[in-house]
PDB file of N, CA and C in Angstrom:
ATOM      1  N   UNK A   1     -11.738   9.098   5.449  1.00  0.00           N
ATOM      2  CA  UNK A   1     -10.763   8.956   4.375  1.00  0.00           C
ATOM      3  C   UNK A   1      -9.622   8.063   4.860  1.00  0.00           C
ATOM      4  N   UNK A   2      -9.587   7.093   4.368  1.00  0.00           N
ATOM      5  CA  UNK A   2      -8.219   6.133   4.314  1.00  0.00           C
ATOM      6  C   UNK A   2      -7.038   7.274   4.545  1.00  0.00           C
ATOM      7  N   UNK A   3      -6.247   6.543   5.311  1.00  0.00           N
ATOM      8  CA  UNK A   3      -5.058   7.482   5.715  1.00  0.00           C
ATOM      9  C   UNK A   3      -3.603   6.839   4.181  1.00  0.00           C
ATOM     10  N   UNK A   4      -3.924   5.768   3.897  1.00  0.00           N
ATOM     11  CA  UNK A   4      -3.150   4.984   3.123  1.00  0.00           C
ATOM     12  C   UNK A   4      -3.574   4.117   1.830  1.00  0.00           C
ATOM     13  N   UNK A   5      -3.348   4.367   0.650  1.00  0.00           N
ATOM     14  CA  UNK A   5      -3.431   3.740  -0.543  1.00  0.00           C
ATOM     15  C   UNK A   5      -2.584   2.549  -0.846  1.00  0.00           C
ATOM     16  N   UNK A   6      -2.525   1.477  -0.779  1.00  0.00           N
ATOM     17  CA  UNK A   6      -1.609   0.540  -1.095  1.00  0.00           C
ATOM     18  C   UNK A   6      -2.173  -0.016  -2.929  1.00  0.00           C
ATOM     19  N   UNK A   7      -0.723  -0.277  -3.646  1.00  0.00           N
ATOM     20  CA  UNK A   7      -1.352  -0.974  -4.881  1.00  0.00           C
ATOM     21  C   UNK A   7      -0.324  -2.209  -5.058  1.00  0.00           C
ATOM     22  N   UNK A   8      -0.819  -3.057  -4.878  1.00  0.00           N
ATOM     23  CA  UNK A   8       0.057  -4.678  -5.398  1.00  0.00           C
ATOM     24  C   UNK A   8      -0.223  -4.545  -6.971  1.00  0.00           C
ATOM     25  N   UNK A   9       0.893  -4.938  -7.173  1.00  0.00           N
ATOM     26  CA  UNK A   9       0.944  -5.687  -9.014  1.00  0.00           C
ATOM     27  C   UNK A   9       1.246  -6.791  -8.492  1.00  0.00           C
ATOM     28  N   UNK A  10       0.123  -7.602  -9.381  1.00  0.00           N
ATOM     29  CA  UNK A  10       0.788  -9.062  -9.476  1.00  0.00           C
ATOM     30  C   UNK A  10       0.680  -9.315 -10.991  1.00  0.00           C
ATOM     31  N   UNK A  11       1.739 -10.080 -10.978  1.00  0.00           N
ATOM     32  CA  UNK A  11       1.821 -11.450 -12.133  1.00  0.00           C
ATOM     33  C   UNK A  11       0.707 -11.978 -13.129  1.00  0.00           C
ATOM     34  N   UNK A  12       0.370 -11.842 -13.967  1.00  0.00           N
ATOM     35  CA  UNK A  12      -0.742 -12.816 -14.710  1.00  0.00           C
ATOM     36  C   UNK A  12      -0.328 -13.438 -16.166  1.00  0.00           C
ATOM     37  N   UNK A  13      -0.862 -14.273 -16.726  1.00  0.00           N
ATOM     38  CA  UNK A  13      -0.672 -14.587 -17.336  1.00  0.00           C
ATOM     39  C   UNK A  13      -1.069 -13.886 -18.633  1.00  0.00           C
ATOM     40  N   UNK A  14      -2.278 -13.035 -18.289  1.00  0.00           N
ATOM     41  CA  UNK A  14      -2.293 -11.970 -19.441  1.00  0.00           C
ATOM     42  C   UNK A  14      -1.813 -10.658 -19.245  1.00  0.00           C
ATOM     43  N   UNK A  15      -0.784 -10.534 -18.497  1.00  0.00           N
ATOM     44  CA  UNK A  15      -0.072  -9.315 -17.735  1.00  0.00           C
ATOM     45  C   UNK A  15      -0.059  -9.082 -16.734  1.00  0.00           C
ATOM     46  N   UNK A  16       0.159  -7.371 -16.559  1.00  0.00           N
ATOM     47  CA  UNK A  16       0.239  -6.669 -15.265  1.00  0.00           C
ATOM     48  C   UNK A  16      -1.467  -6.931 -14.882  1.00  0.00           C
ATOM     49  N   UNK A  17      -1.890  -7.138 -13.403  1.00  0.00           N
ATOM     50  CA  UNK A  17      -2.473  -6.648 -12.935  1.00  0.00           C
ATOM     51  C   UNK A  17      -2.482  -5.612 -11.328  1.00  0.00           C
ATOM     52  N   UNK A  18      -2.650  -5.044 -11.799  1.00  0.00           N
ATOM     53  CA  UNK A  18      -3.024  -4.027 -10.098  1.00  0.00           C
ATOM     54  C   UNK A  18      -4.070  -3.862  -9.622  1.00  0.00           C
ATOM     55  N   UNK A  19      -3.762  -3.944  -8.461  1.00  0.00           N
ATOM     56  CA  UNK A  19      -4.757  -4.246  -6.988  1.00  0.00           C
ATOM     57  C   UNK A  19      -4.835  -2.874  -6.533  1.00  0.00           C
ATOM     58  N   UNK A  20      -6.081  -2.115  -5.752  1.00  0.00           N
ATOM     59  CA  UNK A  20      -5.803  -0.538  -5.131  1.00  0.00           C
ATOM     60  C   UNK A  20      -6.285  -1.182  -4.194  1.00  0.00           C
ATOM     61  N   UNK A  21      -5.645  -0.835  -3.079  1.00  0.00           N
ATOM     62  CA  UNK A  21      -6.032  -1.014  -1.422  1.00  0.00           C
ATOM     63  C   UNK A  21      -6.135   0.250  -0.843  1.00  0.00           C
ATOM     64  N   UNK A  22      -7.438   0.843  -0.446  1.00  0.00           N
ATOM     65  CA  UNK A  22      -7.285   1.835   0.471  1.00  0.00           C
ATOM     66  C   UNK A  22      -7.818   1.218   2.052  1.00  0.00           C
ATOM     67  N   UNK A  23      -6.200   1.599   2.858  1.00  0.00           N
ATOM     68  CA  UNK A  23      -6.225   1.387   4.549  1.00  0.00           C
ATOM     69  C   UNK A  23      -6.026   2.097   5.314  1.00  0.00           C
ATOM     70  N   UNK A  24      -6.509   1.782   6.703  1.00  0.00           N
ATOM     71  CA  UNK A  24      -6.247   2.834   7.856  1.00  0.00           C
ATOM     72  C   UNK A  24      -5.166   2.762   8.231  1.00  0.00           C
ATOM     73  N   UNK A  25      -4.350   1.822   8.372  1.00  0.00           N
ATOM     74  CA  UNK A  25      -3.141   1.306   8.808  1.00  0.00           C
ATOM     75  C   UNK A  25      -2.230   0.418   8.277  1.00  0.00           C
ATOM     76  N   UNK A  26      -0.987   0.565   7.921  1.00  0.00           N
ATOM     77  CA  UNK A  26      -0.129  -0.356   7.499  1.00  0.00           C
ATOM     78  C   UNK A  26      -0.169  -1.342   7.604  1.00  0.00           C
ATOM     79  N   UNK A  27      -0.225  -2.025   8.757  1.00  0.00           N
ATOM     80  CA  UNK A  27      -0.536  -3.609   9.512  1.00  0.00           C
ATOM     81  C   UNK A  27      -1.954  -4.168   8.575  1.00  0.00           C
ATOM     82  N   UNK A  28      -2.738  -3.458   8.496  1.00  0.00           N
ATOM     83  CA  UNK A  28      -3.745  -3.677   7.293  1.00  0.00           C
ATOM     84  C   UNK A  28      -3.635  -4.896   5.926  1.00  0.00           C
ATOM     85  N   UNK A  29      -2.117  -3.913   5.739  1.00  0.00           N
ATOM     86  CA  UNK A  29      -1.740  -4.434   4.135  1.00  0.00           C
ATOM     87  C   UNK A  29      -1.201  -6.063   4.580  1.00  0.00           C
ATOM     88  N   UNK A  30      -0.920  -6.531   5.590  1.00  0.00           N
ATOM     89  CA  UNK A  30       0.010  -7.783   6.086  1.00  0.00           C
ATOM     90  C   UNK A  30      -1.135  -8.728   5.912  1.00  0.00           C
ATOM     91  N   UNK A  31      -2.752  -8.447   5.763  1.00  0.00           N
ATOM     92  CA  UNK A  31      -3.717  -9.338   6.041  1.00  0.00           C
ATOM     93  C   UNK A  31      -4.381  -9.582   4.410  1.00  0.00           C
ATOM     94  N   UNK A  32      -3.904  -8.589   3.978  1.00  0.00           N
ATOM     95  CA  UNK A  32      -4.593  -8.594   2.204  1.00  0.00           C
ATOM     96  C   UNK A  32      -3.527  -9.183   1.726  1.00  0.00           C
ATOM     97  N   UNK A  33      -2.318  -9.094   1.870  1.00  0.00           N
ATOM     98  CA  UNK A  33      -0.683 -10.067   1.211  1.00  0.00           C
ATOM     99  C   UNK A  33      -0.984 -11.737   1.572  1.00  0.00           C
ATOM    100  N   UNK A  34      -1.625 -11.758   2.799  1.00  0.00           N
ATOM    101  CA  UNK A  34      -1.541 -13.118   3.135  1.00  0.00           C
ATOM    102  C   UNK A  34      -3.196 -13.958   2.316  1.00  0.00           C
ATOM    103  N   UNK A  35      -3.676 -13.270   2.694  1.00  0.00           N
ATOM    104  CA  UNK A  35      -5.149 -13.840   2.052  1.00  0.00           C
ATOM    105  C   UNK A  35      -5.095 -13.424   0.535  1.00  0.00           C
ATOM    106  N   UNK A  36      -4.263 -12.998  -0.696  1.00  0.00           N
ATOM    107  CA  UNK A  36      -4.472 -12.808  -1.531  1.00  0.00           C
ATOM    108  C   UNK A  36      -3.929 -13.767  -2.417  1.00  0.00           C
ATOM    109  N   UNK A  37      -3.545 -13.750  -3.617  1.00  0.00           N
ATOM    110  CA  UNK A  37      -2.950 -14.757  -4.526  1.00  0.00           C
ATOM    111  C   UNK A  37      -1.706 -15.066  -3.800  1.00  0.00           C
ATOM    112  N   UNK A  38      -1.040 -15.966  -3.964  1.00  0.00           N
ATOM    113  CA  UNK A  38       0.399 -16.310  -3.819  1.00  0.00           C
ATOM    114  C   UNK A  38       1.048 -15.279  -3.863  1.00  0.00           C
ATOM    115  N   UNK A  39       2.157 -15.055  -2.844  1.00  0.00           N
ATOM    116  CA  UNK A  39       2.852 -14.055  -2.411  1.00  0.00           C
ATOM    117  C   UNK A  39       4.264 -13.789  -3.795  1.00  0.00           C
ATOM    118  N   UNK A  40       4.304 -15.130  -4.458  1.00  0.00           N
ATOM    119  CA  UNK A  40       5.426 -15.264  -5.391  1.00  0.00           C
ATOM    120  C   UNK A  40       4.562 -14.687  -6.785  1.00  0.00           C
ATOM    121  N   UNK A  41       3.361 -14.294  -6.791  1.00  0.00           N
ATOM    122  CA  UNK A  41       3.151 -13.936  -7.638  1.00  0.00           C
ATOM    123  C   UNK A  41       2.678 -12.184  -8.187  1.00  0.00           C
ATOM    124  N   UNK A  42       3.136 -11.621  -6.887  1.00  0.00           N
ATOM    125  CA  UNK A  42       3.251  -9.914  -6.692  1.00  0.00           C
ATOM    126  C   UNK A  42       4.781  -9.636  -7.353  1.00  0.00           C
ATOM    127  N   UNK A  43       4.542  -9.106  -8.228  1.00  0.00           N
ATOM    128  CA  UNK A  43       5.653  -7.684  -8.626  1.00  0.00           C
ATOM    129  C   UNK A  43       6.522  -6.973  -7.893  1.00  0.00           C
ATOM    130  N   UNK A  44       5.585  -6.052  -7.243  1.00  0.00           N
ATOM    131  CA  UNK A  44       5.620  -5.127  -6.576  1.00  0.00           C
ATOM    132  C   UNK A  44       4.420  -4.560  -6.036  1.00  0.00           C
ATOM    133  N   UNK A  45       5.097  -3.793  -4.511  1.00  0.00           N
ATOM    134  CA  UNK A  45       3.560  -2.739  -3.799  1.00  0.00           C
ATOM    135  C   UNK A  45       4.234  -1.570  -3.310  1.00  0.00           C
ATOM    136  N   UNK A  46       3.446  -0.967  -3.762  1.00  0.00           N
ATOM    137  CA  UNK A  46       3.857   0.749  -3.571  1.00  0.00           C
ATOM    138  C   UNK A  46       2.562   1.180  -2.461  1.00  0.00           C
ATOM    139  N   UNK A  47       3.262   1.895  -1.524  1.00  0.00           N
ATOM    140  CA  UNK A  47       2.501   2.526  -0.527  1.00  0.00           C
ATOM    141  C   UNK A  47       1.863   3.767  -0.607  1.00  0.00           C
ATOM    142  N   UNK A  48       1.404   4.845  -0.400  1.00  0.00           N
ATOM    143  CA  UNK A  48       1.472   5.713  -0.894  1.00  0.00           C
ATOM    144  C   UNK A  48       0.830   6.568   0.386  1.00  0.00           C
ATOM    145  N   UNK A  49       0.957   7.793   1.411  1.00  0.00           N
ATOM    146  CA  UNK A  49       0.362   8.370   2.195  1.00  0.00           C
ATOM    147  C   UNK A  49      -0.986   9.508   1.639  1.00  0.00           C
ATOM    148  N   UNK A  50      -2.486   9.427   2.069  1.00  0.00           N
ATOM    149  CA  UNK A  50      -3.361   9.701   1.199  1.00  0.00           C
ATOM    150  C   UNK A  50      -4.090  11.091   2.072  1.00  0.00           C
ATOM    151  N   UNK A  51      -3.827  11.199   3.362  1.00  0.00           N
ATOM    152  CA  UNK A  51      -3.937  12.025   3.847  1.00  0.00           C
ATOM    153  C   UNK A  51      -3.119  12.803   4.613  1.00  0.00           C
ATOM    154  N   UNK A  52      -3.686  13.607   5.817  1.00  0.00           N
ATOM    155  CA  UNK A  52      -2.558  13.863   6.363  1.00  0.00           C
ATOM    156  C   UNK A  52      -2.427  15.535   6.572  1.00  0.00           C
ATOM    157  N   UNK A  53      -1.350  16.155   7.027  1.00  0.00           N
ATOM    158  CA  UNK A  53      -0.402  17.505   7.151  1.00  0.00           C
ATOM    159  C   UNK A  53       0.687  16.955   5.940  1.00  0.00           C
ATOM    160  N   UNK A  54       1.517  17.495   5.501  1.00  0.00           N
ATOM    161  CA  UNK A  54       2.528  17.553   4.722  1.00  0.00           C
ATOM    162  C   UNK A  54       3.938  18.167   5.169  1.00  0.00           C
ATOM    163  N   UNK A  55       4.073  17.632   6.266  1.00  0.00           N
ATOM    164  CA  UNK A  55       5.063  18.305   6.754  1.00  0.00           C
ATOM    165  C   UNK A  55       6.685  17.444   6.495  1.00  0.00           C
ATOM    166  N   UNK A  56       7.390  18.394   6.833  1.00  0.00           N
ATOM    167  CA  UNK A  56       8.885  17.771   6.390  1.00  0.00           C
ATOM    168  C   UNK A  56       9.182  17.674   7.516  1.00  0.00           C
ATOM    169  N   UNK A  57      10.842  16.763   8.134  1.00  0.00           N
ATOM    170  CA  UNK A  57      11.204  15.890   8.905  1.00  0.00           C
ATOM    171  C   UNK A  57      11.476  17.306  10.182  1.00  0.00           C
ATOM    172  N   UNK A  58      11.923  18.231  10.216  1.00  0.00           N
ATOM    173  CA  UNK A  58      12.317  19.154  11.094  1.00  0.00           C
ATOM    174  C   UNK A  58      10.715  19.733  11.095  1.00  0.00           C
ATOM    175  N   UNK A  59       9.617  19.899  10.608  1.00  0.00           N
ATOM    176  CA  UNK A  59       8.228  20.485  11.148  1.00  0.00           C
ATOM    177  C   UNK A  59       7.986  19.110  12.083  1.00  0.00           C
ATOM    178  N   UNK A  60       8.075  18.171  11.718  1.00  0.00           N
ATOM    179  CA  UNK A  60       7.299  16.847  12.533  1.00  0.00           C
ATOM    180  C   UNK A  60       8.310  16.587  13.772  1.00  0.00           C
ATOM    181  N   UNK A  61       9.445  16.654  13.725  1.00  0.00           N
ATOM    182  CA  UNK A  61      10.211  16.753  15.289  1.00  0.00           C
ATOM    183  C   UNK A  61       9.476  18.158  16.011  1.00  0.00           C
ATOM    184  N   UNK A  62       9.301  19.113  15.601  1.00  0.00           N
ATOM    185  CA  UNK A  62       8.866  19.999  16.713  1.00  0.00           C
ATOM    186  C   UNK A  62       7.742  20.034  17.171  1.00  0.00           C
ATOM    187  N   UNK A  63       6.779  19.455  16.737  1.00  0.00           N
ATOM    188  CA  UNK A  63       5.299  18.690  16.923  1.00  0.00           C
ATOM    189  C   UNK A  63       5.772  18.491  18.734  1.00  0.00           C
TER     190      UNK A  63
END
Protein backbone atom coordinates (compact mmCIF):
# COMPACT_ATOMS: atom_id res chain seq x y z
CA UNK A 1 0.00 0.00 0.00
CA UNK A 2 1.30 3.41 -1.06
CA UNK A 3 2.21 5.24 2.04
CA UNK A 4 1.04 8.62 0.09
CA UNK A 5 -1.78 9.84 -2.28
CA UNK A 6 -0.82 12.91 -4.16
CA UNK A 7 -3.60 14.74 -6.52
CA UNK A 8 -2.43 17.66 -8.99
CA UNK A 9 -5.22 19.78 -10.59
CA UNK A 10 -4.24 21.18 -13.54
CA UNK A 11 -5.58 23.77 -15.85
CA UNK A 12 -7.51 22.77 -19.07
CA UNK A 13 -9.15 24.25 -21.34
CA UNK A 14 -12.26 22.29 -20.73
CA UNK A 15 -11.67 22.67 -16.94
CA UNK A 16 -10.52 21.19 -13.82
CA UNK A 17 -8.60 18.22 -14.35
CA UNK A 18 -7.16 15.91 -11.55
CA UNK A 19 -4.37 13.69 -11.53
CA UNK A 20 -4.31 10.75 -8.43
CA UNK A 21 -0.77 9.79 -7.68
CA UNK A 22 -0.33 7.02 -5.35
CA UNK A 23 3.63 7.08 -3.83
CA UNK A 24 6.02 5.60 -1.56
CA UNK A 25 7.73 8.70 -0.96
CA UNK A 26 7.44 12.35 -1.27
CA UNK A 27 10.59 12.84 -3.42
CA UNK A 28 8.40 10.65 -5.78
CA UNK A 29 5.99 13.53 -6.47
CA UNK A 30 9.27 15.95 -7.66
CA UNK A 31 9.63 13.37 -10.75
CA UNK A 32 5.79 13.29 -11.87
CA UNK A 33 5.76 17.57 -11.48
CA UNK A 34 8.73 17.60 -13.71
CA UNK A 35 7.80 15.04 -16.42
CA UNK A 36 4.17 16.12 -16.46
CA UNK A 37 2.38 19.04 -18.29
CA UNK A 38 3.89 22.42 -17.67
CA UNK A 39 4.39 23.25 -14.19
CA UNK A 40 2.37 26.76 -14.91
CA UNK A 41 -0.38 24.81 -15.70
CA UNK A 42 -1.20 22.96 -12.09
CA UNK A 43 -3.72 24.62 -9.77
CA UNK A 44 -2.93 22.99 -7.04
CA UNK A 45 -1.55 19.48 -5.19
CA UNK A 46 -2.79 18.22 -2.15
CA UNK A 47 -0.86 15.51 -0.36
CA UNK A 48 -2.60 13.37 1.58
CA UNK A 49 -0.98 10.49 4.22
CA UNK A 50 -2.69 6.95 3.14
CA UNK A 51 -1.30 4.79 5.62
CA UNK A 52 0.30 4.57 8.62
CA UNK A 53 -0.36 4.72 12.87
CA UNK A 54 -2.39 7.88 13.52
CA UNK A 55 -0.69 9.24 16.05
CA UNK A 56 -0.54 12.89 17.36
CA UNK A 57 2.68 15.05 17.82
CA UNK A 58 3.37 14.08 21.73
CA UNK A 59 2.59 9.95 20.83
CA UNK A 60 5.30 10.31 17.90
CA UNK A 61 8.04 12.17 20.17
CA UNK A 62 7.88 9.28 22.61
CA UNK A 63 8.38 6.67 19.89
Amino acid sequence: MPRWTAVIIYRSQAGIVDVVHDIDEICDLDNLVERGPDWDTIESITIRRTGGDRLTLEEASSR
